[in-house]
Protein backbone atom coordinates (compact mmCIF):
# COMPACT_ATOMS: atom_id res chain seq x y z
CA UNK A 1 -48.54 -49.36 -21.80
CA UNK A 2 -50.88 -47.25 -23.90
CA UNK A 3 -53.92 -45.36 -21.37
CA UNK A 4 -56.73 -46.68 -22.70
CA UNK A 5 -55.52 -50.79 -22.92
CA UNK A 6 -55.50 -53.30 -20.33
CA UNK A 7 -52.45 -55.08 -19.15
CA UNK A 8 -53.70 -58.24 -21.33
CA UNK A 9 -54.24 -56.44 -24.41
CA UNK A 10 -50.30 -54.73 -23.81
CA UNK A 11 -49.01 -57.91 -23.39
CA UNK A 12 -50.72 -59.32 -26.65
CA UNK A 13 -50.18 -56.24 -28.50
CA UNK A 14 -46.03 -56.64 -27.50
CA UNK A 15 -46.27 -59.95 -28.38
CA UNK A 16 -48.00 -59.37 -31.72
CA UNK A 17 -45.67 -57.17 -32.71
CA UNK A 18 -42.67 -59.14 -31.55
CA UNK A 19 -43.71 -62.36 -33.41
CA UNK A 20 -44.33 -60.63 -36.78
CA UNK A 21 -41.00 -59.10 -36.71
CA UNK A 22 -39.53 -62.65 -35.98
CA UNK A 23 -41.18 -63.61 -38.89
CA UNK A 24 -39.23 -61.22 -41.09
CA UNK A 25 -36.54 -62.42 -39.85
CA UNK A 26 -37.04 -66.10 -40.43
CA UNK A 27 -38.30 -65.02 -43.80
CA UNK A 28 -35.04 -63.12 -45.06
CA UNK A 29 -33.03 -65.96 -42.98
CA UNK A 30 -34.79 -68.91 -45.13
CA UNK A 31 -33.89 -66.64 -48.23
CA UNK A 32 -30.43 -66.24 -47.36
CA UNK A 33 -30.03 -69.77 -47.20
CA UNK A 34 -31.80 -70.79 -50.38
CA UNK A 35 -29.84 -68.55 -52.61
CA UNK A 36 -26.25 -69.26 -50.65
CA UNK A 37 -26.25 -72.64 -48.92
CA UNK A 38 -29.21 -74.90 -50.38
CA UNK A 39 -28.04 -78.58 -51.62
CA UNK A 40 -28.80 -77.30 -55.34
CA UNK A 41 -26.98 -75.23 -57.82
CA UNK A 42 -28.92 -71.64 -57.14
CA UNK A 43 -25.70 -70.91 -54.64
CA UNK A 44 -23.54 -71.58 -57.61
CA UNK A 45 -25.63 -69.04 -59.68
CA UNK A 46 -25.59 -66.18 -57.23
CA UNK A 47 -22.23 -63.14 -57.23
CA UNK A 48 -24.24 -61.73 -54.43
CA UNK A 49 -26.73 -62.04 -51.68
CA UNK A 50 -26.87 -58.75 -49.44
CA UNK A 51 -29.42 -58.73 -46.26
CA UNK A 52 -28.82 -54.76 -45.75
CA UNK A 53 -29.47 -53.53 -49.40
CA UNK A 54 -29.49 -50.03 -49.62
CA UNK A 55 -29.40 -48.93 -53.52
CA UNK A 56 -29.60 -44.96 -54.31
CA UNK A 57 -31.79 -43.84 -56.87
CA UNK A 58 -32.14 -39.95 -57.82
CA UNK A 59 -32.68 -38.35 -54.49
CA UNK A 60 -33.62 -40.86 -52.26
CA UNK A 61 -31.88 -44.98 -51.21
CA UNK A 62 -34.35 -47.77 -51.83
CA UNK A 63 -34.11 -50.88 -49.42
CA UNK A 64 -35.57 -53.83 -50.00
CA UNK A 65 -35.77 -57.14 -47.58
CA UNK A 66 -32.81 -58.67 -49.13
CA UNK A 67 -31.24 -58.24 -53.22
CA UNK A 68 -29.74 -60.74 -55.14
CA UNK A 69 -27.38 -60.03 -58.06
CA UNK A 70 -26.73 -63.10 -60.65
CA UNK A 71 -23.44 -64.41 -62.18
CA UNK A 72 -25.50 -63.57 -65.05
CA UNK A 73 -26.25 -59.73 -64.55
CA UNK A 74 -30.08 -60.22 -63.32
CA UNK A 75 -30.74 -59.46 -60.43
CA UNK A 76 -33.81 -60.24 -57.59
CA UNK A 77 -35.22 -58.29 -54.96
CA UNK A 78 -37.19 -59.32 -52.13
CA UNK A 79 -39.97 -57.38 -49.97
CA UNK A 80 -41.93 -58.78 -47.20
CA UNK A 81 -45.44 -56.92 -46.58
CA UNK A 82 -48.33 -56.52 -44.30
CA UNK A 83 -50.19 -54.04 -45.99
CA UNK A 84 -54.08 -53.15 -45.43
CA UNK A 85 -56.69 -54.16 -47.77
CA UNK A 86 -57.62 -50.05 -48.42
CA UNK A 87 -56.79 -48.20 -51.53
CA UNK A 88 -53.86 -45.99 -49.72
CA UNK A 89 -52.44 -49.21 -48.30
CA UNK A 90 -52.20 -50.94 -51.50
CA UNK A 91 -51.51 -48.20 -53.84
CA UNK A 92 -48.49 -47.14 -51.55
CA UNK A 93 -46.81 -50.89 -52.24
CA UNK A 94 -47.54 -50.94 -55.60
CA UNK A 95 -45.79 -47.16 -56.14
CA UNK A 96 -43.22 -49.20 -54.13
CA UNK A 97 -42.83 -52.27 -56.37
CA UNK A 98 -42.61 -49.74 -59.62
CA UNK A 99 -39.72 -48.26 -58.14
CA UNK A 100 -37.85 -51.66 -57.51
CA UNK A 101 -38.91 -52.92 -61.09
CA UNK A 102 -37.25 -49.51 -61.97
CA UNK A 103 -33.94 -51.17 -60.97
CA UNK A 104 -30.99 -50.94 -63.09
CA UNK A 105 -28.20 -51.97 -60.45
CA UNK A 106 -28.02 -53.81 -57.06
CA UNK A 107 -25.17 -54.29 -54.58
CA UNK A 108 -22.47 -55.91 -55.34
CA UNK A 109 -18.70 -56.67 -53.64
CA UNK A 110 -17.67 -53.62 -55.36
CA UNK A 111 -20.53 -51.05 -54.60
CA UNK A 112 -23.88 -51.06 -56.91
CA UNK A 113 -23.38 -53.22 -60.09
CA UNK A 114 -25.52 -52.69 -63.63
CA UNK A 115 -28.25 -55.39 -64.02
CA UNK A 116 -30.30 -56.25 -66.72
CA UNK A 117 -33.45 -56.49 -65.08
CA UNK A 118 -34.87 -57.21 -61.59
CA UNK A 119 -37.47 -59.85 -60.60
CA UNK A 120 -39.57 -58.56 -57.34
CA UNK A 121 -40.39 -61.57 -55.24
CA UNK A 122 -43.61 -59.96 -52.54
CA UNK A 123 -43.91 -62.02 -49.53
CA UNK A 124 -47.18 -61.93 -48.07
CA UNK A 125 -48.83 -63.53 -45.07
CA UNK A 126 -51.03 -66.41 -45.75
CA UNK A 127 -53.98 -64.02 -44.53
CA UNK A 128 -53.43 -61.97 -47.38
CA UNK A 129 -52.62 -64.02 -49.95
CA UNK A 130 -55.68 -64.26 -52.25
CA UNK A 131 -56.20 -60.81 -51.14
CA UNK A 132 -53.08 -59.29 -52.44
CA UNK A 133 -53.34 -61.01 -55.48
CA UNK A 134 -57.17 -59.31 -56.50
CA UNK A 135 -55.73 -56.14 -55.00
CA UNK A 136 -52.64 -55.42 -56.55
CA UNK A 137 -53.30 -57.76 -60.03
CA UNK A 138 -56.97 -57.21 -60.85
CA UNK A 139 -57.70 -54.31 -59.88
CA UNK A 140 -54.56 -52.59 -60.83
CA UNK A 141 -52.15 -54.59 -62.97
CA UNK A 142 -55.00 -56.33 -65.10
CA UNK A 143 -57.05 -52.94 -65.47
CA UNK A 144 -55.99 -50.88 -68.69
CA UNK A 145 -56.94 -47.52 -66.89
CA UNK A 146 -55.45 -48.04 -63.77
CA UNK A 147 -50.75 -46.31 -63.85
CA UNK A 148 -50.01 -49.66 -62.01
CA UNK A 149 -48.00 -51.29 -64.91
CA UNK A 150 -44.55 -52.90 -63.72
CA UNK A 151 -42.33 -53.86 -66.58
CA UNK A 152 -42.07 -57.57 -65.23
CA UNK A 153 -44.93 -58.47 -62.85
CA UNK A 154 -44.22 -59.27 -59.39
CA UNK A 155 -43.96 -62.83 -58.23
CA UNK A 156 -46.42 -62.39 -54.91
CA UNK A 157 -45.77 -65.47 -52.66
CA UNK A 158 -48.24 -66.12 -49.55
CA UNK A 159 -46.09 -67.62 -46.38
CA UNK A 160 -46.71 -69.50 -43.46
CA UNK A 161 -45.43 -71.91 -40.50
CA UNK A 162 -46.65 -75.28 -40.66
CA UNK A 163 -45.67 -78.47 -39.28
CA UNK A 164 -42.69 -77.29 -38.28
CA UNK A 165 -41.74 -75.31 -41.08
CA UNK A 166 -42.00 -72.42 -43.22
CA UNK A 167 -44.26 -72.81 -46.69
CA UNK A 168 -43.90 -70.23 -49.59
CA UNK A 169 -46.18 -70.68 -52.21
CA UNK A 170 -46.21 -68.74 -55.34
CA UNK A 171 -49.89 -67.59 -55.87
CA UNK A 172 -52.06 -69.21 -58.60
CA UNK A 173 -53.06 -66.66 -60.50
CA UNK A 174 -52.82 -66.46 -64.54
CA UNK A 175 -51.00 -63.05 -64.28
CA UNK A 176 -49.18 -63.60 -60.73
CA UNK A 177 -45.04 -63.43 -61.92
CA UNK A 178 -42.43 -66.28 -62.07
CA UNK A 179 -38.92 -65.26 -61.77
CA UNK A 180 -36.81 -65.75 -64.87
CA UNK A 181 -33.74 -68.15 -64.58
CA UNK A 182 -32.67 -67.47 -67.82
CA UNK A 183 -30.09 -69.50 -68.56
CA UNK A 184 -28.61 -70.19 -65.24
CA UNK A 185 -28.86 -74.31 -64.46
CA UNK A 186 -30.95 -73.60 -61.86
CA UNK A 187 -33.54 -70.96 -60.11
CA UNK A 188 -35.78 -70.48 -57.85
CA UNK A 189 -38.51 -69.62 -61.10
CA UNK A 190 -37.92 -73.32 -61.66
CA UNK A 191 -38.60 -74.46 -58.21
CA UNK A 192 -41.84 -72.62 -58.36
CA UNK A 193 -42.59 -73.79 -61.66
CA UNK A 194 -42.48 -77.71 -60.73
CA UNK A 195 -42.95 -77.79 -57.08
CA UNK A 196 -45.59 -75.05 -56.73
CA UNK A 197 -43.54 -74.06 -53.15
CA UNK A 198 -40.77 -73.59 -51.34
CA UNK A 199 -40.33 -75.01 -48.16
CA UNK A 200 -37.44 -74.75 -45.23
CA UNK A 201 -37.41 -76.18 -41.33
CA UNK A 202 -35.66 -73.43 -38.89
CA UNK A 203 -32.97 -76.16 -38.13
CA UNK A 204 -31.81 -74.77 -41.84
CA UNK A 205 -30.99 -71.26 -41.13
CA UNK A 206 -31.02 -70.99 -37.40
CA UNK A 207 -26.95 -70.50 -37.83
CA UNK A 208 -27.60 -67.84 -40.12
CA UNK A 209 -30.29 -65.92 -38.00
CA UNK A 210 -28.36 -66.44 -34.91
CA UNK A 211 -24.90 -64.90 -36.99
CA UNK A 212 -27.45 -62.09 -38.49
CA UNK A 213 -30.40 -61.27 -36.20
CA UNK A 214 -31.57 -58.36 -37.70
CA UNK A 215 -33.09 -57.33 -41.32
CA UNK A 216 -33.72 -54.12 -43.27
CA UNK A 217 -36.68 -53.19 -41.52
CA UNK A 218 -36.82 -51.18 -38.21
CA UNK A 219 -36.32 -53.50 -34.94
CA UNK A 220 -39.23 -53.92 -33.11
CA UNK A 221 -38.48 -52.95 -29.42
CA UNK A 222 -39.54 -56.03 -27.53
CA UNK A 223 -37.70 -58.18 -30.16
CA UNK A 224 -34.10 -55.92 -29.51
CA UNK A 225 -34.63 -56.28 -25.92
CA UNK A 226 -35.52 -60.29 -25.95
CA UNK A 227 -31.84 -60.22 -27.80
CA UNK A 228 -30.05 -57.85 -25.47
CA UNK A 229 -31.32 -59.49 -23.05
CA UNK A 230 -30.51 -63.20 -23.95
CA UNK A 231 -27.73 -62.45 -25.56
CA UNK A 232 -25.78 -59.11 -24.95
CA UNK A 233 -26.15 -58.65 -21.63
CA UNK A 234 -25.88 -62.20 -20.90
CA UNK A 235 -22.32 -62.26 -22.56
CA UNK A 236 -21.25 -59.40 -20.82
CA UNK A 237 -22.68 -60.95 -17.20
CA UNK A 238 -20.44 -64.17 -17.73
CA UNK A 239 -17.69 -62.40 -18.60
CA UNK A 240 -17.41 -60.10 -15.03
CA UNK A 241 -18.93 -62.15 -12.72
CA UNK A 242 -21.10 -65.45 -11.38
CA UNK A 243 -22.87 -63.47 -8.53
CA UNK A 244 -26.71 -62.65 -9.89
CA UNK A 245 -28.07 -60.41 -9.78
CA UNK A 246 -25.47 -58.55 -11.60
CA UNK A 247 -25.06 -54.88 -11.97
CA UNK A 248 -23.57 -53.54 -14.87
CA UNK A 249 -22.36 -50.11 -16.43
CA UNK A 250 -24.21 -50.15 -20.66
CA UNK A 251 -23.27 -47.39 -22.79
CA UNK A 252 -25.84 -47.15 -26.02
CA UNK A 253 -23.64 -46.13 -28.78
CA UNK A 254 -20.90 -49.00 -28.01
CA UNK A 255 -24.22 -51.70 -27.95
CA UNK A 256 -25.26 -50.30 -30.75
CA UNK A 257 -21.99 -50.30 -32.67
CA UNK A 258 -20.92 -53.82 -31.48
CA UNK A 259 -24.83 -55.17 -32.43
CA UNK A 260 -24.33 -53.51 -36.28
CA UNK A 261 -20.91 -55.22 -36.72
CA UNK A 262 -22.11 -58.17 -35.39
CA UNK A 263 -25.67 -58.74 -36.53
CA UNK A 264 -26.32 -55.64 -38.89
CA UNK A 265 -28.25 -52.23 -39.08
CA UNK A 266 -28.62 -51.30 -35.68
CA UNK A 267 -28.95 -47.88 -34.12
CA UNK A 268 -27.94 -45.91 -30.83
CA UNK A 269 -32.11 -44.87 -30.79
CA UNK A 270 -33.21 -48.71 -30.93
CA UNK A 271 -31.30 -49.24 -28.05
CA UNK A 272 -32.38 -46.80 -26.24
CA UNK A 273 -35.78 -47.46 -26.76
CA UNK A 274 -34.93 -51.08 -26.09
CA UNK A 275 -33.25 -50.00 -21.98
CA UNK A 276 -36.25 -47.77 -21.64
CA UNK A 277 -38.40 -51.05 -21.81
CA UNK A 278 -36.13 -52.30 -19.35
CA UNK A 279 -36.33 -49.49 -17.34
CA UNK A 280 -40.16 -50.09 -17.27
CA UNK A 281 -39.73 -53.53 -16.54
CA UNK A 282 -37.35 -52.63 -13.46
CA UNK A 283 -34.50 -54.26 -14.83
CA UNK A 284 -32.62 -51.02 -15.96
CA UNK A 285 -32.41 -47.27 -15.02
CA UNK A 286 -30.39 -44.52 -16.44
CA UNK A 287 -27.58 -43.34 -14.56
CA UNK A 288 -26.76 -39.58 -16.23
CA UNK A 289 -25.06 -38.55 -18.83
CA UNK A 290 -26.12 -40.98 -21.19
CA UNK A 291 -25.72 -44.21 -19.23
CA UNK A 292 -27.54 -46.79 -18.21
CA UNK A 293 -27.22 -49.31 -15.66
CA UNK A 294 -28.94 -52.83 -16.03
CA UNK A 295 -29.56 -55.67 -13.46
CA UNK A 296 -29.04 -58.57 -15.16
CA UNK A 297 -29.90 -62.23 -14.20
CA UNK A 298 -31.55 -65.07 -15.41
CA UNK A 299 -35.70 -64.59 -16.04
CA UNK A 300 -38.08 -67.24 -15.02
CA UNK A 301 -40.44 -68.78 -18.00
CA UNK A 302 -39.68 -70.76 -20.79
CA UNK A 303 -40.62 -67.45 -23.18
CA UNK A 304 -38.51 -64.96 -22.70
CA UNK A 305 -40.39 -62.58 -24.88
CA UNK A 306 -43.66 -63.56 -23.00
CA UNK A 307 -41.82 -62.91 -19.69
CA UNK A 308 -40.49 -59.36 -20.85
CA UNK A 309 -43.71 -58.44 -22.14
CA UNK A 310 -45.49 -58.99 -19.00
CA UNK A 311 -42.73 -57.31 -16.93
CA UNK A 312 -43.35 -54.08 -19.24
CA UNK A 313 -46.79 -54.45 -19.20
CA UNK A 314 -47.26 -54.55 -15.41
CA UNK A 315 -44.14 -54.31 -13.38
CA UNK A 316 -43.27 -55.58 -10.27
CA UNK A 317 -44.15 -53.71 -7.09
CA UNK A 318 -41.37 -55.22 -5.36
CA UNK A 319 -38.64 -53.48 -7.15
CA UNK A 320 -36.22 -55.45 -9.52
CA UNK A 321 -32.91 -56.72 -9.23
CA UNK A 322 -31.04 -53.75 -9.11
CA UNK A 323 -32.25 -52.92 -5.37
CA UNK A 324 -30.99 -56.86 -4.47
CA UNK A 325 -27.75 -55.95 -6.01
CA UNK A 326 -28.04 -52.54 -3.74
CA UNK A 327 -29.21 -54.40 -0.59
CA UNK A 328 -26.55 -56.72 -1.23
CA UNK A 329 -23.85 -54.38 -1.42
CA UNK A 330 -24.75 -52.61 1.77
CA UNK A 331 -25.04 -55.67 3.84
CA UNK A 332 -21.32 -56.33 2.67
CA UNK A 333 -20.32 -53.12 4.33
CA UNK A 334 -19.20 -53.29 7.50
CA UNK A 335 -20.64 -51.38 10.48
CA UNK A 336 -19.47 -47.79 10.48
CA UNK A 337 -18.43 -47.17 14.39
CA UNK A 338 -17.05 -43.63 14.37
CA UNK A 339 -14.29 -45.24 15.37
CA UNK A 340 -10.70 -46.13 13.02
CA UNK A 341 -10.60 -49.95 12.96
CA UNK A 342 -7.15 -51.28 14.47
CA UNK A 343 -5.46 -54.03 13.08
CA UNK A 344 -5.74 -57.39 15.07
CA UNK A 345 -2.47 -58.76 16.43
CA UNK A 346 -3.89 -62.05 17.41
């Protein structure tokens, strides 16, 4: 918790930034679906979707949301932002869009493969919609003076949960971009086109979340630990023992090598940061030389995240579950006499 916050605004402030990661998430996850699983024929169209792009360019790697290279040799990019409304803010993702509409390759089964041309698809909040679109088209794009000039303009779609689902809509705007299809039999520039949105319930991609839980972008803390703790450590609980609480030994780099070739990008340092929530939570303490040792058992509260949150926010002055499991342990013991215990004959 910062100094100068209250426990409520922590606990929102967690939660805030927990909830727009998730979003991310679901974002990339509704994506992945659409261009690999949908009941149409974009799946049919696509050599490659990757959810960890990383595509080197002079001196530096670019790394988009999520690419997508065509049968065809096009390609697609996708970037999700929350950007604010002042000049720096907005002149930062526009430097960023040139360089993805600078593009001449994207990954491919075989490394980085030669494209004709990349479509940028910008996903922005439904707060910022109309926003983004004077921002980054009118006063930039549309203005003769201004360097902002993309060789294909952006497609900027606003996003939002509704009624159960998620809604992309491609902004109305005369000079907004559509993404070409070219000749392929079907695209999401078509969808657009005639439908005006895109629209996909969670049921549709939970699989693929749950098989892929992280994206491109850095892991927010409270939304690693939520997973650790629901899933990791949960795992490893079941798997050496039914007594809770439950001790156990956690080494960093093996979670975060088992998370990345399970779920994706993942490093030792999120992890760490993720225990030292934990550890503030009194769920989890270091134990030297690089260890940690974590008390697992099931939390109270439908929200898990909400439960953490609160736990990190204001812990509990009754210790956690690692001094039950210590408690435990010692009551187990029995009483040392002084004396060597003889074995019974009868």
């Amino acid at each position: 918790m910062r100094a100068d916050e209250s426990v409520e605004d922590c606990v929102e402030r967690r939660l805030r930034d927990f909830r727009l990661h998730d979003r991310v998430v679901d974002v990339v996850s509704s994506f992945e679906m659409v261009f690999t699983e949908s009941q149409s024929q974009v799946p049919g169209t696509v050599a490659r979707f990757e959810r960890f792009p990383s595509i080197p360019v002079a001196d530096r790697e670019l790394s988009p949301d999520f690419s997508v290279l065509f049968q065809d040799g096009t390609g697609l990019v996708g970037e999700i932002a929350r950007f604010a409304l002042r000049d720096e803010s907005v002149d930062d993702l526009c430097d960023q869009i040139l360089k993805y509409d600078a593009l001449t390759g994207l990954p491919s089964q075989d490394g980085i493969t030669d494209v004709e041309f990349v479509d940028v698809l910008l996903f922005v909040p439904l707060d910022l919609g109309p926003a983004s679109a004077i921002r980054i088209l009118e006063e930039r794009l549309l203005r003769a003076d201004h360097p902002y000039k993309p060789g294909r303009h952006p497609c900027i779609i606003q996003y939002g949960f509704d009624e159960g689902r998620y809604l992309f809509q491609r902004i109305q705007h005369a000079s907004n971009g559509l993404p070409e299809d070219a000749n392929r039999p079907d695209g999401i520039g078509r969808w657009f086109r005639e439908n005006g949105d895109i629209r996909a319930r969670p049921d549709r991609f939970a699989h693929i979340k749950a098989a892929r839980a992280f994206v491109n972008d850095g892991i927010d803390d409270l939304y690693l630990t939520v997973h650790l703790w629901a899933k990791t450590f949960a795992t490893m609980a079941g798997e050496q023992s039914n007594e809770r609480p439950i001790a156990m030994t956690i080494d960093p780099e093996e979670i975060a090598r088992n998370l990345r070739e399970a779920h994706g990008r993942v490093r030792v340092d999120d992890v760490r940061r993720a225990l030292s929530l934990l550890e503030r939570a009194k769920l989890a303490e270091p134990n030297g030389a690089g260890g940690w040792t974590v008390g697992w058992e099931e939390l109270r509260g439908e929200d898990l995240a909400a439960t953490l949150a609160k736990r990190i926010c204001y812990p509990p002055r009754t210790g956690g579950p690692l001094n039950r499991v210590r408690r435990r342990v010692a009551s187990a013991k029995p009483a040392d006499t002084g004396q060597e215990e003889r074995p019974r004959l009868f």
